[in-house]
Protein backbone atom coordinates (compact mmCIF):
# COMPACT_ATOMS: atom_id res chain seq x y z
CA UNK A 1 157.82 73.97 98.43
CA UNK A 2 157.15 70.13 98.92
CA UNK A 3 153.72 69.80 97.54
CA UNK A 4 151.88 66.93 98.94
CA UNK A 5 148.17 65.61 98.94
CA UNK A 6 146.50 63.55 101.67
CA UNK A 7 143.00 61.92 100.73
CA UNK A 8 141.02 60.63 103.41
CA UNK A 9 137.25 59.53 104.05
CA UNK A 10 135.68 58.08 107.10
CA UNK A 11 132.88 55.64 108.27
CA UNK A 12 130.55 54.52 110.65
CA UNK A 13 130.15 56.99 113.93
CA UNK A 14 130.81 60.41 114.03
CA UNK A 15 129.18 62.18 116.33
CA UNK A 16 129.18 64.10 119.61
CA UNK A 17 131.01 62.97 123.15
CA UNK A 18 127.65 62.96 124.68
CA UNK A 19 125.89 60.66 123.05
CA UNK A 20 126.41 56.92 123.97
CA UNK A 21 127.11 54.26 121.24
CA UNK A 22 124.21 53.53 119.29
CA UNK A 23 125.17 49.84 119.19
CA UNK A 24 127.86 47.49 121.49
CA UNK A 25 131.09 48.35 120.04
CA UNK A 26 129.99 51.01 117.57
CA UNK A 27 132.84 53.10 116.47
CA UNK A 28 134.20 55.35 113.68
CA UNK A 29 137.02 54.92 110.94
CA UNK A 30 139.16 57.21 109.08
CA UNK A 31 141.45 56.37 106.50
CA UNK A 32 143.70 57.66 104.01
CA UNK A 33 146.75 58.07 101.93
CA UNK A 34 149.83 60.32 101.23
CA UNK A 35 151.68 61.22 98.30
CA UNK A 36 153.23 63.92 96.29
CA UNK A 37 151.33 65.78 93.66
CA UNK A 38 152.76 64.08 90.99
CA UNK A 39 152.40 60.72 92.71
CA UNK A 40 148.73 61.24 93.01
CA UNK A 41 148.33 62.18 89.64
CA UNK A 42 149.27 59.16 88.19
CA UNK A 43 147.30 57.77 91.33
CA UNK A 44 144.09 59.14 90.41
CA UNK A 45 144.59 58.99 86.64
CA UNK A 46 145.24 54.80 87.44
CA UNK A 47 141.97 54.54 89.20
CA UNK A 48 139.93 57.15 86.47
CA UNK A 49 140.22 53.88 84.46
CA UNK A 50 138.93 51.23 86.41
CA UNK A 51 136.00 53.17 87.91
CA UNK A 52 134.83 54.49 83.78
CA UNK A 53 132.86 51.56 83.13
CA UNK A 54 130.88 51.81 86.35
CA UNK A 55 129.99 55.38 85.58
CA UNK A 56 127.05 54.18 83.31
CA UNK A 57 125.35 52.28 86.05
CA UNK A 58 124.88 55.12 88.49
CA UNK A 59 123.36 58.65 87.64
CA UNK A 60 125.80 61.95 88.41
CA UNK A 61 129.04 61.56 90.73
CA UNK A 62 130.09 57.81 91.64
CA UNK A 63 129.22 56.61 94.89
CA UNK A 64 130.30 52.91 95.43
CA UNK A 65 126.82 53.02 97.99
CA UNK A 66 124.31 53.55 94.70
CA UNK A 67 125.96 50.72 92.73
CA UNK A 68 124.21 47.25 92.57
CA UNK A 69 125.53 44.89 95.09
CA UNK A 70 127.40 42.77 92.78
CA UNK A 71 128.93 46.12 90.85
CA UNK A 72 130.09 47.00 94.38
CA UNK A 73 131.98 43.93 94.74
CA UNK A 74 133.39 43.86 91.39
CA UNK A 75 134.49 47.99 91.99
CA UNK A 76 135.83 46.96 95.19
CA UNK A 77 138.21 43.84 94.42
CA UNK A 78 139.31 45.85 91.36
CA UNK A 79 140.27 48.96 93.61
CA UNK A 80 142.25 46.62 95.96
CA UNK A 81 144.30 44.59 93.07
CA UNK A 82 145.26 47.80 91.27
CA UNK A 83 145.98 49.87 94.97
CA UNK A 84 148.01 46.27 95.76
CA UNK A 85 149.72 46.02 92.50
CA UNK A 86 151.05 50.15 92.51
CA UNK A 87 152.03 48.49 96.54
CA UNK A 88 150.30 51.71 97.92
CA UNK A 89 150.78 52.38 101.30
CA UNK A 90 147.76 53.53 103.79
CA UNK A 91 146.87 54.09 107.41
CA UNK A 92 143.80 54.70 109.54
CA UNK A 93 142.08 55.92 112.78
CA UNK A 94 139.51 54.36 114.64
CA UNK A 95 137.71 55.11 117.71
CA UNK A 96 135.24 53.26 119.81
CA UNK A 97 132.27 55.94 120.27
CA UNK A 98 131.94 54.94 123.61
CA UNK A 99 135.39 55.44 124.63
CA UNK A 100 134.87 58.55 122.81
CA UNK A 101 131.81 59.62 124.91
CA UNK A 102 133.64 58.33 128.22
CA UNK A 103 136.78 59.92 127.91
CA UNK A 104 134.77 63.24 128.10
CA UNK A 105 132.00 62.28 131.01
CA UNK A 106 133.58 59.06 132.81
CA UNK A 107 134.77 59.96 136.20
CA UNK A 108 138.86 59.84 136.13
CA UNK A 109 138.96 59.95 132.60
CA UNK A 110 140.30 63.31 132.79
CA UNK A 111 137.56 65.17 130.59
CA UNK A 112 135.97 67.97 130.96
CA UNK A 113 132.68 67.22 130.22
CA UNK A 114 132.58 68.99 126.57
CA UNK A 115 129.39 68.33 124.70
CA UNK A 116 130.75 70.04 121.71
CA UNK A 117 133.63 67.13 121.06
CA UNK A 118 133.24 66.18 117.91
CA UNK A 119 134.23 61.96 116.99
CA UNK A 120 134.91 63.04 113.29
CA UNK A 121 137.09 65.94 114.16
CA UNK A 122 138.72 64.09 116.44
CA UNK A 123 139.57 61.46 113.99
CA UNK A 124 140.98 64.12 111.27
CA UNK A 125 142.76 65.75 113.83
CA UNK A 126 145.33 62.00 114.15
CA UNK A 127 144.84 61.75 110.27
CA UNK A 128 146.06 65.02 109.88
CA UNK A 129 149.12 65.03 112.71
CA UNK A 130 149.77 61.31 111.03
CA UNK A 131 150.17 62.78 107.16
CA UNK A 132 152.55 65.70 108.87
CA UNK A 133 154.69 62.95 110.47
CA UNK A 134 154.80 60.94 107.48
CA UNK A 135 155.77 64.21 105.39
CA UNK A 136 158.58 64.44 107.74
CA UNK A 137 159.85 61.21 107.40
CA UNK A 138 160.68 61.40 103.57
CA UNK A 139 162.09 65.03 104.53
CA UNK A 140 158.91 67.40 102.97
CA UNK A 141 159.73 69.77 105.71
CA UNK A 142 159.08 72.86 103.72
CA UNK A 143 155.40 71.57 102.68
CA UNK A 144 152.70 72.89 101.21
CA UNK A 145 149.61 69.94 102.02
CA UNK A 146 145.92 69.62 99.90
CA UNK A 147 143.82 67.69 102.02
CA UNK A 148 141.18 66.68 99.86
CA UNK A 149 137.91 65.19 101.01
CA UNK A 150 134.41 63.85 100.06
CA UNK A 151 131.89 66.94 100.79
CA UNK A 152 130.87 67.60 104.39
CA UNK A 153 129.13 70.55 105.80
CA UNK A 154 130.82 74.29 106.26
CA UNK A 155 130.62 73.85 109.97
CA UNK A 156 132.50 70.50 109.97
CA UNK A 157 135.23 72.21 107.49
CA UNK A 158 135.42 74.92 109.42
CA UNK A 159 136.18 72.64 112.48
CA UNK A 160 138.80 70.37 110.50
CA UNK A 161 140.71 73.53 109.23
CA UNK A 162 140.61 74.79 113.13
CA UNK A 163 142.37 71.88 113.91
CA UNK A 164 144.84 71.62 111.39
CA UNK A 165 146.32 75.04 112.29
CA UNK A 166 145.82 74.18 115.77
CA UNK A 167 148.42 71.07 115.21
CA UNK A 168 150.62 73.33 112.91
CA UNK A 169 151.24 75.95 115.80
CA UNK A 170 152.46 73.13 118.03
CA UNK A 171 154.38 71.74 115.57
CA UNK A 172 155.70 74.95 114.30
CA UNK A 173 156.40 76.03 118.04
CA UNK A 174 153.99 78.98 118.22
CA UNK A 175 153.12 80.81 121.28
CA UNK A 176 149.92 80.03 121.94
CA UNK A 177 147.03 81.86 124.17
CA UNK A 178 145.25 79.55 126.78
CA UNK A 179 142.87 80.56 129.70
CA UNK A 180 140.90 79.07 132.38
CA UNK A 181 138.19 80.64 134.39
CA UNK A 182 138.85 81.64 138.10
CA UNK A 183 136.25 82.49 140.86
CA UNK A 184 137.31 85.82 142.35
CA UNK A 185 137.22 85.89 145.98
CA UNK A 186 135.67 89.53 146.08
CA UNK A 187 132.55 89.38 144.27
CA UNK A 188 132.35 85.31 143.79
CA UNK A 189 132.27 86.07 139.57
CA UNK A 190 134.68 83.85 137.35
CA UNK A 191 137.33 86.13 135.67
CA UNK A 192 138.99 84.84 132.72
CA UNK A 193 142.86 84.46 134.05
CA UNK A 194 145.05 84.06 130.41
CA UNK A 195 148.72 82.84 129.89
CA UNK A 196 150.71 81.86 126.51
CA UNK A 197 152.28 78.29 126.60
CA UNK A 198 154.23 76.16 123.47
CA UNK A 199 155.35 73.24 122.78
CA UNK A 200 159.62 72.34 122.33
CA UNK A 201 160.87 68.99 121.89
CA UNK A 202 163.76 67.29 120.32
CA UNK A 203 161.03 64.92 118.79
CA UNK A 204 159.11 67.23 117.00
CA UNK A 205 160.47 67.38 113.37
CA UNK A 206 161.85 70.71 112.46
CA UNK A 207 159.53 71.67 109.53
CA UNK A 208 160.43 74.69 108.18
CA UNK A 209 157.09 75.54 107.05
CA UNK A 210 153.38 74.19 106.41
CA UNK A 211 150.65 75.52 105.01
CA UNK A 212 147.86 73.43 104.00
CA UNK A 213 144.22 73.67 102.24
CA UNK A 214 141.11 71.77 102.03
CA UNK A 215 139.17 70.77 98.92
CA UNK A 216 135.73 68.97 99.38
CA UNK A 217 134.93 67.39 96.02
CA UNK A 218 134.54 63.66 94.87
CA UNK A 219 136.71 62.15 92.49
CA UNK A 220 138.55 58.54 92.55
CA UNK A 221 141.13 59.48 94.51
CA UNK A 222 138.24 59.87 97.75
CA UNK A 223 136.11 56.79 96.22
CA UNK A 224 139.26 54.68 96.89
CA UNK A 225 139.67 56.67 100.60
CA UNK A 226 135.83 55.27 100.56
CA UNK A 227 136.39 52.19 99.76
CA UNK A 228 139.68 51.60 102.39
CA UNK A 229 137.85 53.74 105.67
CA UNK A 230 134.28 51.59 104.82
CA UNK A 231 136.27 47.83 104.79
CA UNK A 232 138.41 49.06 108.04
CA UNK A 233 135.10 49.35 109.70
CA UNK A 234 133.54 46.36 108.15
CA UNK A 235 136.75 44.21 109.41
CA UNK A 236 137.15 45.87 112.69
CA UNK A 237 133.67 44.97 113.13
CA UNK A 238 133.77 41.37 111.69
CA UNK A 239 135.58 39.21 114.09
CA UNK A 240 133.48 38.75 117.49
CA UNK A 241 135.07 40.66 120.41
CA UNK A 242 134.78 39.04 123.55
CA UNK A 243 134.14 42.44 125.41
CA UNK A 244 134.46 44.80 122.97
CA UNK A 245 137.10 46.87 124.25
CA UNK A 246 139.80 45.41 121.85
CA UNK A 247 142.38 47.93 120.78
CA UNK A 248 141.72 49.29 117.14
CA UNK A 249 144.87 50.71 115.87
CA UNK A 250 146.81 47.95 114.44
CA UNK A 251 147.22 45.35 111.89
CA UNK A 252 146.42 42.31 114.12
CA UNK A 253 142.91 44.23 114.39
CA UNK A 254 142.63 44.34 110.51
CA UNK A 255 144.45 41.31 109.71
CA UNK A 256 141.91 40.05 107.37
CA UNK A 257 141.84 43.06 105.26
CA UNK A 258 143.40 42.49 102.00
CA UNK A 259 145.56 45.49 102.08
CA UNK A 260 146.24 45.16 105.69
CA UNK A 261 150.41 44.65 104.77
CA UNK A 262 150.34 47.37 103.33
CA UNK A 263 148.93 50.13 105.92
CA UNK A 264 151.36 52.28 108.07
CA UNK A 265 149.96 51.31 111.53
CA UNK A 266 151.52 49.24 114.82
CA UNK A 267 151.95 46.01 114.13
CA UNK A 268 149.83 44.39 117.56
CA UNK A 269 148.80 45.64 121.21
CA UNK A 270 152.59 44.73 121.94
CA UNK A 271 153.86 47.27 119.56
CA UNK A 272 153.57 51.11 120.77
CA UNK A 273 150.22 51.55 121.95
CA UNK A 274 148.49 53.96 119.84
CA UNK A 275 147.36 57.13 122.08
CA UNK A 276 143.72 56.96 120.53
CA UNK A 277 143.59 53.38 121.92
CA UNK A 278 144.75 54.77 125.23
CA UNK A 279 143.05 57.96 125.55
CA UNK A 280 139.53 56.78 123.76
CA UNK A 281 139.49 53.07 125.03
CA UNK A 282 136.12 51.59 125.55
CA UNK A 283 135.83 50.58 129.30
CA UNK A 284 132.60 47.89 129.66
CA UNK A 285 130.92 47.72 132.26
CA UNK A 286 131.87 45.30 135.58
């Protein structure tokens, strides 16, 4: 099989679709990066070296958060001149939390009101489907994916690996079981009415087969996933917006990052419109 790993981390919002945005233009971030196995080992082995002689200033696991301010700096630049030099290429997600929370309640949105939406899962969910189209492209169509992840909850693992199979069926094809609830005209109850749908398309790349697990655990390979989803939100949230309903998903929105040549993302709001900046756009108020 093709073995492949895809590291990721996120920042800022993740939360539920019915909560509002906490703050004007509040969002969340995920980023991350794809390689082969053996790419990431010398990946991670590259960045076991730069991070050693921060170890001594923080107690346990490394967490760029519980260095000094200045150590954080120093980490950081150091991070971004190695990940420049080895020229590695990156991408992210990013969602407005409003947009998030009005796609779901906002009349003509086209939601259905679901409290249970989760902002984070929603964002691993385009990670995810991104690192399968990016597997495609450099023909791992027989792959075998470790998605590997700082630690979150059971529940929220439980959610992502939900997801991830849920994207595999339609990649793969599958048959899938829907339902919807219909009122019956005899006794007025709502009767669960089923049917089996799937997806076909010429566009879809023909994988021909991907399985995938998830490791929670930290090591420098999710410090530098850290490090790249924490200055995405930091420089999508620099530069002023006039109404803060800018798109998100594209390098004129991080062009001040310094590794912003390097991520795999649209070029502008000219370029293919990202659906997230479609589907979860932030609409202010008139």
């Amino acid at each position: 099989m093709d073995h492949m790993v895809l590291v990721l981390d996120e920042s800022g919002a993740k939360g539920y679709a019915d909560k509002t945005e906490e703050f004007e233009g509040d969002l969340g971030v995920m980023a991350g990066f794809l390689y082969t196995r053996q790419e990431m080992l010398k990946i991670e082995l590259m960045l076991s070296q730069i991070i050693k002689p921060f170890n001594e200033h923080v107690a346990g696991k490394l967490h760029i958060a519980e260095l000094k301010k200045e150590h954080q700096n120093e980490l950081r630049d150091l991070i971004f001149s190695n990940l420049r030099l080895i020229k590695l290429r990156w991408f992210y997600k990013a969602i407005y939390s409003q947009g998030f929370h009005q796609s779901e309640f906002k009349e003509k949105r086209g939601g259905i009101g679901n409290v249970n939406a989760s902002l984070h899962v929603a964002l691993f969910s385009q990670v995810f489907l991104h690192s399968l189209m990016l597997a495609a492209s450099v023909n791992k169509l027989n792959l075998n994916l470790l998605v590997v992840t700082d630690t979150i909850d059971n529940g929220v693992l439980n959610k992502f690996k939900k997801e991830a199979n849920y994207l595999i069926d339609v990649i793969m094809g599958k048959k899938r079981e829907i339902f919807r609830h219909v009122k019956s005209e005899v006794d007025g109850k709502y009767n669960k009415e089923y049917a089996s749908i799937l997806t076909s398309s010429d566009l879809i790349p023909k994988f021909e087969k991907i399985q995938f697990e998830i490791k929670c655990k930290n090591t420098p390979l999710t410090l530098a996933a850290d490090v790249l989803a924490n200055s995405v939100y930091y420089y999508l949230r620099k530069e002023p917006k006039v109404n803060k309903s800018s798109y998100l998903n594209n390098l004129k929105a991080i062009a001040d990052h310094p590794l912003s040549d390097l991520a795999l993302v649209q070029k502008d709001e000219n370029d293919i419109l990202p659906i997230l900046d479609i589907i979860y756009r932030r609409e202010c108020p008139k």
